[in-house]
PDB file of N, CA and C in Angstrom:
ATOM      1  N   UNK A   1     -21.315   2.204  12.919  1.00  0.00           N
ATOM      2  CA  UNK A   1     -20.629   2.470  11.668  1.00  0.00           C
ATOM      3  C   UNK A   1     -19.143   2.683  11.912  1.00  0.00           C
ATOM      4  N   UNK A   2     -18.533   3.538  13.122  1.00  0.00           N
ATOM      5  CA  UNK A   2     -17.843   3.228  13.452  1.00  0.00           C
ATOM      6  C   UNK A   2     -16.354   2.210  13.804  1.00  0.00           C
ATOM      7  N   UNK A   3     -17.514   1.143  14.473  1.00  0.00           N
ATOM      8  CA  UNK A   3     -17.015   0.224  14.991  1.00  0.00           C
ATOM      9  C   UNK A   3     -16.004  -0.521  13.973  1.00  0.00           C
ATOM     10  N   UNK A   4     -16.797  -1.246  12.783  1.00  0.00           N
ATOM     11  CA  UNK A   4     -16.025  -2.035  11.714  1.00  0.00           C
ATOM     12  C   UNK A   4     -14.908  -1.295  11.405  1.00  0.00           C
ATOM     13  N   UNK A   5     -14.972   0.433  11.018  1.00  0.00           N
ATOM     14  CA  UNK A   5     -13.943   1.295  10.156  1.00  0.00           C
ATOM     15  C   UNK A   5     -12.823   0.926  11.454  1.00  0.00           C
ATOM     16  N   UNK A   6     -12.710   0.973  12.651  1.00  0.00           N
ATOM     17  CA  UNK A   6     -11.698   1.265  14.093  1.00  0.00           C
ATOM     18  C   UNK A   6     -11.042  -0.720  13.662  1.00  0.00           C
ATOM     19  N   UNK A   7     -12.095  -1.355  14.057  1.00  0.00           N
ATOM     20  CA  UNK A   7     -11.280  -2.564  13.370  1.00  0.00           C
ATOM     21  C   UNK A   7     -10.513  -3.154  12.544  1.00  0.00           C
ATOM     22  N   UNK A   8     -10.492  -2.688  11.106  1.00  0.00           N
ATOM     23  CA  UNK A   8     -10.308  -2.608  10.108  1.00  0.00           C
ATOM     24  C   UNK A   8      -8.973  -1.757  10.210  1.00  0.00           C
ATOM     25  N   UNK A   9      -8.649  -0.682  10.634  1.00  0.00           N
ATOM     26  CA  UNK A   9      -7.725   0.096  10.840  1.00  0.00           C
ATOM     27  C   UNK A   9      -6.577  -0.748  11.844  1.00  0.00           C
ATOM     28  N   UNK A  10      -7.097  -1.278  12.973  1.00  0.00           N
ATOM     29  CA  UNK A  10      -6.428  -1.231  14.115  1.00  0.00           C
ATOM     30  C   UNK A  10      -5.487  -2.855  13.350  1.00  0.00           C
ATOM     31  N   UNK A  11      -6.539  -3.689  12.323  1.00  0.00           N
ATOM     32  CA  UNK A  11      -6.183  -5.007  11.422  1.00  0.00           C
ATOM     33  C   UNK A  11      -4.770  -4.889  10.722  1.00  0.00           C
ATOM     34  N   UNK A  12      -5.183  -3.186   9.765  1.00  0.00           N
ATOM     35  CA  UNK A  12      -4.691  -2.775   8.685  1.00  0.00           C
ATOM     36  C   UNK A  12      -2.928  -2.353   9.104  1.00  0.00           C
ATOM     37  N   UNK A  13      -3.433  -1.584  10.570  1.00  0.00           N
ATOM     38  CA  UNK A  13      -1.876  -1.529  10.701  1.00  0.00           C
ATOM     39  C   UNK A  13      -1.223  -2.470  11.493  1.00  0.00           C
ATOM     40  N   UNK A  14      -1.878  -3.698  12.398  1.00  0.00           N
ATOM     41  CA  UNK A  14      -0.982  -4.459  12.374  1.00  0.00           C
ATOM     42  C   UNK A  14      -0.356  -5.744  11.204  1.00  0.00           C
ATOM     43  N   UNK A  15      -1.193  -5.449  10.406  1.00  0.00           N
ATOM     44  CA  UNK A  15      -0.367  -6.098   8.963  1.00  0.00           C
ATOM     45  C   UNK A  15       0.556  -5.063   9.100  1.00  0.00           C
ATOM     46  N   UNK A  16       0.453  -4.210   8.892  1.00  0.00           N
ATOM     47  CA  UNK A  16       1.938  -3.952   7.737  1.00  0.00           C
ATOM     48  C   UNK A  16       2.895  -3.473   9.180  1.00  0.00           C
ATOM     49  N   UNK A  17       2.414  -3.263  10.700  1.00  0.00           N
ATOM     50  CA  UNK A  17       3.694  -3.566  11.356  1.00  0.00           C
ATOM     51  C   UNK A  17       4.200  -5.403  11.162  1.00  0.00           C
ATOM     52  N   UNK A  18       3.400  -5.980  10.676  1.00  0.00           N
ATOM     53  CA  UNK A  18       4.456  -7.653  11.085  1.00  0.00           C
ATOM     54  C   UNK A  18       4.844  -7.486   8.977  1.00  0.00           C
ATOM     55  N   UNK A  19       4.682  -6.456   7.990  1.00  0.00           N
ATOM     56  CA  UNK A  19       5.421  -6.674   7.306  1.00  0.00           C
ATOM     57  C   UNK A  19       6.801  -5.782   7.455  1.00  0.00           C
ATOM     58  N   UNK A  20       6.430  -4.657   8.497  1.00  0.00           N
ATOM     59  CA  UNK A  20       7.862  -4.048   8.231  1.00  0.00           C
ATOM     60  C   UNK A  20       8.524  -4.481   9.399  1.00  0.00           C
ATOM     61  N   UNK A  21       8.004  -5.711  10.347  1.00  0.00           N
ATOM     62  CA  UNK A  21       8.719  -6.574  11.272  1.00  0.00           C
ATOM     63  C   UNK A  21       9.348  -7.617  10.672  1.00  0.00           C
ATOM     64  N   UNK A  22       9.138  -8.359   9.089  1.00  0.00           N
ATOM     65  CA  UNK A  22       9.614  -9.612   8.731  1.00  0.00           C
ATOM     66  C   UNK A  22      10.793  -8.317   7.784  1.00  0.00           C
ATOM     67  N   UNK A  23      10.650  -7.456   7.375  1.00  0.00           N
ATOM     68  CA  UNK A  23      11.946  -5.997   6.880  1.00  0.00           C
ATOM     69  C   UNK A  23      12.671  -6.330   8.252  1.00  0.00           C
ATOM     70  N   UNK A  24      12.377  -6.091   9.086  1.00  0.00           N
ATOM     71  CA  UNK A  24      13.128  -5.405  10.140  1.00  0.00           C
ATOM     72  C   UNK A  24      14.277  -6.823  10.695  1.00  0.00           C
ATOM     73  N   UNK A  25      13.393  -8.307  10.394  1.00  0.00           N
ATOM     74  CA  UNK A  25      14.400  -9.161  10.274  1.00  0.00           C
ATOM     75  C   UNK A  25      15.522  -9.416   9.896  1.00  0.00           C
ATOM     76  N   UNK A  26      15.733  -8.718   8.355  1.00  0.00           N
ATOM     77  CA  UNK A  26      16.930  -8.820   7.813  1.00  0.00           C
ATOM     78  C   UNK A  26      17.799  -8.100   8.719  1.00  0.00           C
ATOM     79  N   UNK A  27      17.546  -7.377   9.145  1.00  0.00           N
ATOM     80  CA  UNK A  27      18.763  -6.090   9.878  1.00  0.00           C
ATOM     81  C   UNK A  27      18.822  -6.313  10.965  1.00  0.00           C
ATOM     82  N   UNK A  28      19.984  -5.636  11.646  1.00  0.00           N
ATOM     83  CA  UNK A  28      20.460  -5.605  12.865  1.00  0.00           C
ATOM     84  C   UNK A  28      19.427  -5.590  14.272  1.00  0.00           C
ATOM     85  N   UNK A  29      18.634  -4.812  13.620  1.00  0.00           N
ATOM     86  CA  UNK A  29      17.846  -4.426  14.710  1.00  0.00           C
ATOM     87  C   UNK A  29      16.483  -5.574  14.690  1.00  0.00           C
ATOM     88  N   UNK A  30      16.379  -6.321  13.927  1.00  0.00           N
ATOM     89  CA  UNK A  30      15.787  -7.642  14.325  1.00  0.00           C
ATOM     90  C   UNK A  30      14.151  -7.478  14.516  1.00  0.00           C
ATOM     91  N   UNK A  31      13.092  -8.565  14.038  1.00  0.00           N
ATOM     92  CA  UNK A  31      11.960  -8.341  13.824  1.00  0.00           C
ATOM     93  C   UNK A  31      11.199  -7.798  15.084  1.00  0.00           C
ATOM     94  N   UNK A  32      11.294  -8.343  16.089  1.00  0.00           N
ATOM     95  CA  UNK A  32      10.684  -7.712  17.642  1.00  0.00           C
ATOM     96  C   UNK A  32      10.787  -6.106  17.623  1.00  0.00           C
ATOM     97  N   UNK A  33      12.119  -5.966  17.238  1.00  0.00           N
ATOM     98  CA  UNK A  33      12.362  -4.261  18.241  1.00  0.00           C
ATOM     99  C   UNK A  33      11.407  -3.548  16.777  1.00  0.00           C
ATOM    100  N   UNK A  34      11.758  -4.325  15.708  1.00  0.00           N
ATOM    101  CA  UNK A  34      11.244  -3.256  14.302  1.00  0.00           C
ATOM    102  C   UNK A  34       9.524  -3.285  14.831  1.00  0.00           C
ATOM    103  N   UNK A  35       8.959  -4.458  15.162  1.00  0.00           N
ATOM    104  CA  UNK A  35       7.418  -4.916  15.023  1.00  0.00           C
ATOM    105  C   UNK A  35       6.986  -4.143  15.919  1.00  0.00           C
ATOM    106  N   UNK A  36       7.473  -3.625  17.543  1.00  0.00           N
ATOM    107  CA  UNK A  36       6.755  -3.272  18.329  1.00  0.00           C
ATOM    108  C   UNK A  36       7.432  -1.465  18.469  1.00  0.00           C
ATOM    109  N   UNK A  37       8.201  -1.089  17.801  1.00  0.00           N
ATOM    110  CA  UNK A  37       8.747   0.135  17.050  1.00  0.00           C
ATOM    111  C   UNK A  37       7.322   1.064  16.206  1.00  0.00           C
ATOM    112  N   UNK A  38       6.975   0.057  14.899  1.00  0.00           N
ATOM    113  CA  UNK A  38       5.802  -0.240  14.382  1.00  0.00           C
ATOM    114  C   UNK A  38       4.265   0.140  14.998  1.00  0.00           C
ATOM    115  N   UNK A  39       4.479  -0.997  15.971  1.00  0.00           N
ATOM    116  CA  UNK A  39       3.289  -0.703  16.507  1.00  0.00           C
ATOM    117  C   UNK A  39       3.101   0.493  17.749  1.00  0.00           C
ATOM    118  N   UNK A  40       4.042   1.109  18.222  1.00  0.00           N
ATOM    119  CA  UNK A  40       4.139   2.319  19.310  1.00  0.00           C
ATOM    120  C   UNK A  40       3.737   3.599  18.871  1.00  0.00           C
ATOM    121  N   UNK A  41       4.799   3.492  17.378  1.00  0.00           N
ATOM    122  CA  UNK A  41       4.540   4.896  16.792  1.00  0.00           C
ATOM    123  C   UNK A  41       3.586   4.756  15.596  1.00  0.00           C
ATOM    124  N   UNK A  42       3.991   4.175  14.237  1.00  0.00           N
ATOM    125  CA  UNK A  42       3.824   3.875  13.146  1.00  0.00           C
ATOM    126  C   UNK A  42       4.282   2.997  11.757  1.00  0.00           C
ATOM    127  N   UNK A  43       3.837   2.215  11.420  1.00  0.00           N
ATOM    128  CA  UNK A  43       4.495   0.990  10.397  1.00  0.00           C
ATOM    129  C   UNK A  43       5.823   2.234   9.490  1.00  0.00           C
ATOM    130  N   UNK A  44       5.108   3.525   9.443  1.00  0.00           N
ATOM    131  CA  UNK A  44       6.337   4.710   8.498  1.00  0.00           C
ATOM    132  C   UNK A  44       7.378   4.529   9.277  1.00  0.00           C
ATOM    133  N   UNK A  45       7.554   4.480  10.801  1.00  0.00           N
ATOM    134  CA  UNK A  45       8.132   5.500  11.524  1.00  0.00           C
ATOM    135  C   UNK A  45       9.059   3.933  11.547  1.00  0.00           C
ATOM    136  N   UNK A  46       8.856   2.564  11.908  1.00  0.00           N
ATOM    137  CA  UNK A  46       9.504   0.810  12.164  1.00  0.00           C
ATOM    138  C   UNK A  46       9.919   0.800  10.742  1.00  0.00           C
ATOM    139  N   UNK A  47       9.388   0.920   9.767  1.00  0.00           N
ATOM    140  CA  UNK A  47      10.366   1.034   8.356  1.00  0.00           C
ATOM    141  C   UNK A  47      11.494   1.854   8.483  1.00  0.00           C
ATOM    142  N   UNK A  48      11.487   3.197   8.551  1.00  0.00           N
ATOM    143  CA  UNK A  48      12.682   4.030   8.878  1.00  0.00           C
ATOM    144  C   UNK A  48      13.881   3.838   9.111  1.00  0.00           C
ATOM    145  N   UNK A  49      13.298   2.788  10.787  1.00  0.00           N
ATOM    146  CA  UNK A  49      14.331   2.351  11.875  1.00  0.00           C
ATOM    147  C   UNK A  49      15.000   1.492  11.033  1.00  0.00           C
ATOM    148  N   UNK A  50      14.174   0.616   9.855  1.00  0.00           N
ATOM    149  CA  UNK A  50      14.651  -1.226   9.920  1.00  0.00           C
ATOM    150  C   UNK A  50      15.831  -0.736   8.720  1.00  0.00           C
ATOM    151  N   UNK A  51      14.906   0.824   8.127  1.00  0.00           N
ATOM    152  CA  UNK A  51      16.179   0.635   6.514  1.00  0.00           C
ATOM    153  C   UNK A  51      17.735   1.641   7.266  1.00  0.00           C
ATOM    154  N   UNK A  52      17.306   2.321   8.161  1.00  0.00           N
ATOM    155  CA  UNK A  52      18.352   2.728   8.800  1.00  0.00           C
ATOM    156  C   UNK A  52      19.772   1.883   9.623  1.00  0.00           C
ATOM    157  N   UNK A  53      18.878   1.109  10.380  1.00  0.00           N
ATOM    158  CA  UNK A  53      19.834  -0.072  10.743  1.00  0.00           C
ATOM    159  C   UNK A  53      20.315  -0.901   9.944  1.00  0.00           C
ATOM    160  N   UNK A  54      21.725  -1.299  10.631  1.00  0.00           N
ATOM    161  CA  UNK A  54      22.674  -2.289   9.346  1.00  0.00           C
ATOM    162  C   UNK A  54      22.252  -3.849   8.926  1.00  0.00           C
ATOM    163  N   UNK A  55      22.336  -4.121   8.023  1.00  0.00           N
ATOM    164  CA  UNK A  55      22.215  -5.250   7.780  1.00  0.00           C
ATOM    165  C   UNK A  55      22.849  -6.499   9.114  1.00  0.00           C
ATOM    166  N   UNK A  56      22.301  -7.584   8.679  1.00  0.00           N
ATOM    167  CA  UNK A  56      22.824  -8.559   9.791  1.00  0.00           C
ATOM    168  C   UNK A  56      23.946  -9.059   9.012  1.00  0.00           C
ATOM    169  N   UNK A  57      24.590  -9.685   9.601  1.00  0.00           N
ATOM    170  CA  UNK A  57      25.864 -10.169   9.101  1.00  0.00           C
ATOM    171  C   UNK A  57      25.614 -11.673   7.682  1.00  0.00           C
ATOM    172  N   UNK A  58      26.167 -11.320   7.027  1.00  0.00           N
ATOM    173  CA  UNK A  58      25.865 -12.626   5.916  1.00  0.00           C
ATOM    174  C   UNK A  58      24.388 -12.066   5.293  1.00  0.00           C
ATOM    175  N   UNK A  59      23.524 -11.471   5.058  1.00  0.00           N
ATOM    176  CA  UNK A  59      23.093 -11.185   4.296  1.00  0.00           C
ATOM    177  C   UNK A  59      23.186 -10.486   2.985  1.00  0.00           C
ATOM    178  N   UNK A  60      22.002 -11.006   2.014  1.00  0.00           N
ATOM    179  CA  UNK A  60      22.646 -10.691   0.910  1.00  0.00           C
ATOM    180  C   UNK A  60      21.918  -8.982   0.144  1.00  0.00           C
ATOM    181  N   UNK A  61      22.218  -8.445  -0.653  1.00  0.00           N
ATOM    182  CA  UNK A  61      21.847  -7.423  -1.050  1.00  0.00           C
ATOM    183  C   UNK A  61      20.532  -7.457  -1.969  1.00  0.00           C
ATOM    184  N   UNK A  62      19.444  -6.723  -2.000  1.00  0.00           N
ATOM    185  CA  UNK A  62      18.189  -7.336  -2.748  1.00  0.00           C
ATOM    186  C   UNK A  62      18.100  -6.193  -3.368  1.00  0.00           C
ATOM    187  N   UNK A  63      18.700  -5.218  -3.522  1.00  0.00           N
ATOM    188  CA  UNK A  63      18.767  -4.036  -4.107  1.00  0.00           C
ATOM    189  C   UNK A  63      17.508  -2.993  -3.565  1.00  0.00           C
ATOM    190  N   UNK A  64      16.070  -2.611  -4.190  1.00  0.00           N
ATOM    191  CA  UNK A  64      15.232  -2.134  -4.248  1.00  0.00           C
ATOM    192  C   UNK A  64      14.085  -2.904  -4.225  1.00  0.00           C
ATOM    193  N   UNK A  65      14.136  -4.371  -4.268  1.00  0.00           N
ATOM    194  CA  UNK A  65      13.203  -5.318  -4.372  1.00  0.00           C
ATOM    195  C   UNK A  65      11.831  -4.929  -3.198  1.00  0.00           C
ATOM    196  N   UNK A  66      12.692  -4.707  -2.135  1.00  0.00           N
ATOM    197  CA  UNK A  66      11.896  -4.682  -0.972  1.00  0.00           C
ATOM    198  C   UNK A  66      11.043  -3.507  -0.629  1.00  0.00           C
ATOM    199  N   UNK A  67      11.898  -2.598  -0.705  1.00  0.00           N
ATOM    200  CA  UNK A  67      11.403  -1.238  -0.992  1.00  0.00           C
ATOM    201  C   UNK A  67       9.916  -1.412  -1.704  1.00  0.00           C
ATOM    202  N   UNK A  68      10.302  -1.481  -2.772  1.00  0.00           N
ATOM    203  CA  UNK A  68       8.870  -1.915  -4.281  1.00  0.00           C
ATOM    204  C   UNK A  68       7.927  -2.353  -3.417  1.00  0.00           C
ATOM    205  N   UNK A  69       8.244  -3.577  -2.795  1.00  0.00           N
ATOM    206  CA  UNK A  69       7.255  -4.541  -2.636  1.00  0.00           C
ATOM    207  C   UNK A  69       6.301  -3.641  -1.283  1.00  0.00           C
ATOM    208  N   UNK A  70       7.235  -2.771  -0.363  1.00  0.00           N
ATOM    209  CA  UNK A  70       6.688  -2.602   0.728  1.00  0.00           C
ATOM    210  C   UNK A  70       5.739  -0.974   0.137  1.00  0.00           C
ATOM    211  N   UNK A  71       6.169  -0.410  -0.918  1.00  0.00           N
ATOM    212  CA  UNK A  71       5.542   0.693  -1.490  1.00  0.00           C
ATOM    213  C   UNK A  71       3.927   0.492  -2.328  1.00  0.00           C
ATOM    214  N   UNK A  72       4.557  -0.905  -3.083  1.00  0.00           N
ATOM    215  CA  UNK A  72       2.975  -1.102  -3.595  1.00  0.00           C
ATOM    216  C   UNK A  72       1.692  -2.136  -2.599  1.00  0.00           C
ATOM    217  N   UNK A  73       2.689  -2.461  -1.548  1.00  0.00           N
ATOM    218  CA  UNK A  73       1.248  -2.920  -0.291  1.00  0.00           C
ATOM    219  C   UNK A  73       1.008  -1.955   0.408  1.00  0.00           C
ATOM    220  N   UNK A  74       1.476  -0.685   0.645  1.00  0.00           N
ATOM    221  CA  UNK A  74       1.327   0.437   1.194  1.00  0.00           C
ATOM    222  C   UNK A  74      -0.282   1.076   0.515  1.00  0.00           C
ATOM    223  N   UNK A  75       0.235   1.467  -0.757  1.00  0.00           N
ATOM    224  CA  UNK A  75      -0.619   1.546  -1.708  1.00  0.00           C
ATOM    225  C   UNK A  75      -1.800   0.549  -2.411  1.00  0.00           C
ATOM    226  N   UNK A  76      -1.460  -0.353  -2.033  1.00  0.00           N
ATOM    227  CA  UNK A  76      -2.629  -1.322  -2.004  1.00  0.00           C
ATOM    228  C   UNK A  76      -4.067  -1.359  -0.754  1.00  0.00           C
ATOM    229  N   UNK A  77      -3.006  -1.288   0.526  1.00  0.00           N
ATOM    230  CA  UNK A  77      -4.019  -1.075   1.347  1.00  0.00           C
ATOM    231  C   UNK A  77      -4.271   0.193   1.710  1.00  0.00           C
ATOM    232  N   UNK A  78      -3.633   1.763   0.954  1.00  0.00           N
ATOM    233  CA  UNK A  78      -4.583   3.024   1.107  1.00  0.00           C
ATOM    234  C   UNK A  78      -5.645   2.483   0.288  1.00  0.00           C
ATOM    235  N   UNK A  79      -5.579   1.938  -1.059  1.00  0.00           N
ATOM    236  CA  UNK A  79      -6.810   1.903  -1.337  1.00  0.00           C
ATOM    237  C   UNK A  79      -7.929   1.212  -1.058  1.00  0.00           C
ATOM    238  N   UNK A  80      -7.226   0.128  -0.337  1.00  0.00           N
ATOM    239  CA  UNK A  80      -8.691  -0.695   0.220  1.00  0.00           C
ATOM    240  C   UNK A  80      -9.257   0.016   1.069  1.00  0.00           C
ATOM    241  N   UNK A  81      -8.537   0.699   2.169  1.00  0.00           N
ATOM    242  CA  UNK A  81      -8.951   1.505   2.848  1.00  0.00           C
ATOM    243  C   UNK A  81      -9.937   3.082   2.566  1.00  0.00           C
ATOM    244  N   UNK A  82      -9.636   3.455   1.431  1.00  0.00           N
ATOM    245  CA  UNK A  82     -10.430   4.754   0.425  1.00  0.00           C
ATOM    246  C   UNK A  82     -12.065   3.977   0.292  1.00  0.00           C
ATOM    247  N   UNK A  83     -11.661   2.513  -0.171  1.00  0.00           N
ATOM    248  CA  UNK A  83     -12.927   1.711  -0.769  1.00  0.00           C
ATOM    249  C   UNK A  83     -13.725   1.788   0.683  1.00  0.00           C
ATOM    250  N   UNK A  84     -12.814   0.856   1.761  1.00  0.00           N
ATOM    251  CA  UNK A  84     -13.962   0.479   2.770  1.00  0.00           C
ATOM    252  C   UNK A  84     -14.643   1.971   3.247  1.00  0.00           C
ATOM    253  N   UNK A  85     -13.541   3.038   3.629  1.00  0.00           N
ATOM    254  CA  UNK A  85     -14.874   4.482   3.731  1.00  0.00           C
ATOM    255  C   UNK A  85     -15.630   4.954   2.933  1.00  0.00           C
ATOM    256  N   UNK A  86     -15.493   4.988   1.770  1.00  0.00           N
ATOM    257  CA  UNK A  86     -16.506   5.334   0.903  1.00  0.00           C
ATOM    258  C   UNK A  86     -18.107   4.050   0.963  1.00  0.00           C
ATOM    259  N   UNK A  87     -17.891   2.636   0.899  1.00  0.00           N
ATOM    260  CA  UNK A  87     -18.946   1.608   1.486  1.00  0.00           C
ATOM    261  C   UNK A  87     -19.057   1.930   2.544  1.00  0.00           C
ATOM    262  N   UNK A  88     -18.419   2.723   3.558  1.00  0.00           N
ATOM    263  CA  UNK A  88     -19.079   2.777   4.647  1.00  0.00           C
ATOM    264  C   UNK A  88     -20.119   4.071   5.395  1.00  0.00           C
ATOM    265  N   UNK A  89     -19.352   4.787   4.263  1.00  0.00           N
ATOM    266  CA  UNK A  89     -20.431   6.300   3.901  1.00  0.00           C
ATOM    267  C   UNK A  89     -19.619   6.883   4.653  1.00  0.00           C
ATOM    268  N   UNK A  90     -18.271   7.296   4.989  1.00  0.00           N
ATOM    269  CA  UNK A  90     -17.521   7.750   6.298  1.00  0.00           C
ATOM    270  C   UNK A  90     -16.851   9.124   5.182  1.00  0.00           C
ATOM    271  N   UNK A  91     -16.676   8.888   4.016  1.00  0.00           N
ATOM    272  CA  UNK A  91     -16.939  10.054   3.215  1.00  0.00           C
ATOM    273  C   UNK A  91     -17.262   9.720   2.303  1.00  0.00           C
ATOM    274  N   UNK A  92     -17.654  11.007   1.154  1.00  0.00           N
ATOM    275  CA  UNK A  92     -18.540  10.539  -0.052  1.00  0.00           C
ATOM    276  C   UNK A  92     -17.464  11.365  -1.168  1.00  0.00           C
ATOM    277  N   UNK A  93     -18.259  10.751  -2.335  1.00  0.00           N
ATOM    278  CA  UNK A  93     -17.489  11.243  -3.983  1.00  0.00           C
ATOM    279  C   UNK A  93     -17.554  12.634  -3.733  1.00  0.00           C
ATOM    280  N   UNK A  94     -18.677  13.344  -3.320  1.00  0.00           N
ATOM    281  CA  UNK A  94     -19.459  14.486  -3.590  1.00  0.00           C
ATOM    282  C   UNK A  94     -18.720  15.490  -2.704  1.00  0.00           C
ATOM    283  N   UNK A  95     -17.939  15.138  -2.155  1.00  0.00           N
ATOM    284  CA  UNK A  95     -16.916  16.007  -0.747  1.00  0.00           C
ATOM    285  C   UNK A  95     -15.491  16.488  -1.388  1.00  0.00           C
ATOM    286  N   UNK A  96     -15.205  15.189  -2.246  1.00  0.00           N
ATOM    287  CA  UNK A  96     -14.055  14.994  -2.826  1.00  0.00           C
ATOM    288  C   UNK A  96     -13.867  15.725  -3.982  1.00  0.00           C
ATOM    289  N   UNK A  97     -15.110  16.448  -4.577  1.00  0.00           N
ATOM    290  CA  UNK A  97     -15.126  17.021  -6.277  1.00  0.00           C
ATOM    291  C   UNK A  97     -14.471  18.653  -5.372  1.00  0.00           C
ATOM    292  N   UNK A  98     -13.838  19.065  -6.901  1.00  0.00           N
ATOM    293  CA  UNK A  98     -13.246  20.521  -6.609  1.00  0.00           C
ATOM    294  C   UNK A  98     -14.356  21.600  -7.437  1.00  0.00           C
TER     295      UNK A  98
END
């Protein structure tokens, strides 16, 4: 039961380190150092770095676009992730009531 949830996880965060590695492209600090940043510590911790570091030269300004986009796949995959433990019985409704 295990096994699938550790997969699924280990899947889950290397998506979103190669999305906050294709972030980390635009900027200075470039998709490699953001992707494996990502993957050392945490996709939170390679976002940080990528919005901290400067833009690359000639790029253009996207305002908040990215932000959005990287907040509601964040939130997209907590919840797939809520779904797959609950199908996987790893916790239940009945834990969760106050």
């Amino acid at each position: 039961m295990t096994l699938p949830l550790l997969i699924f996880g280990a899947c889950t965060g290397t998506f979103l380190a190669v999305i906050v590695g294709i972030i980390g492209s635009y900027r200075r600090l470039g998709f490699g150092w953001t992707f494996l940043i990502s993957i050392i510590f945490t996709p939170l911790v390679g976002l940080i770095c990528a919005l901290i570091s400067p833009r690359a030269a000639g790029e253009q300004n996207f305002g908040c676009l990215g932000a959005a986009l990287v907040f509601i796949g964040v939130v997209i995959m907590c919840a797939i992730t809520y779904v797959a433990a609950l199908a996987l019985g790893v916790i239940s409704l009945a834990a969760l009531t106050i």
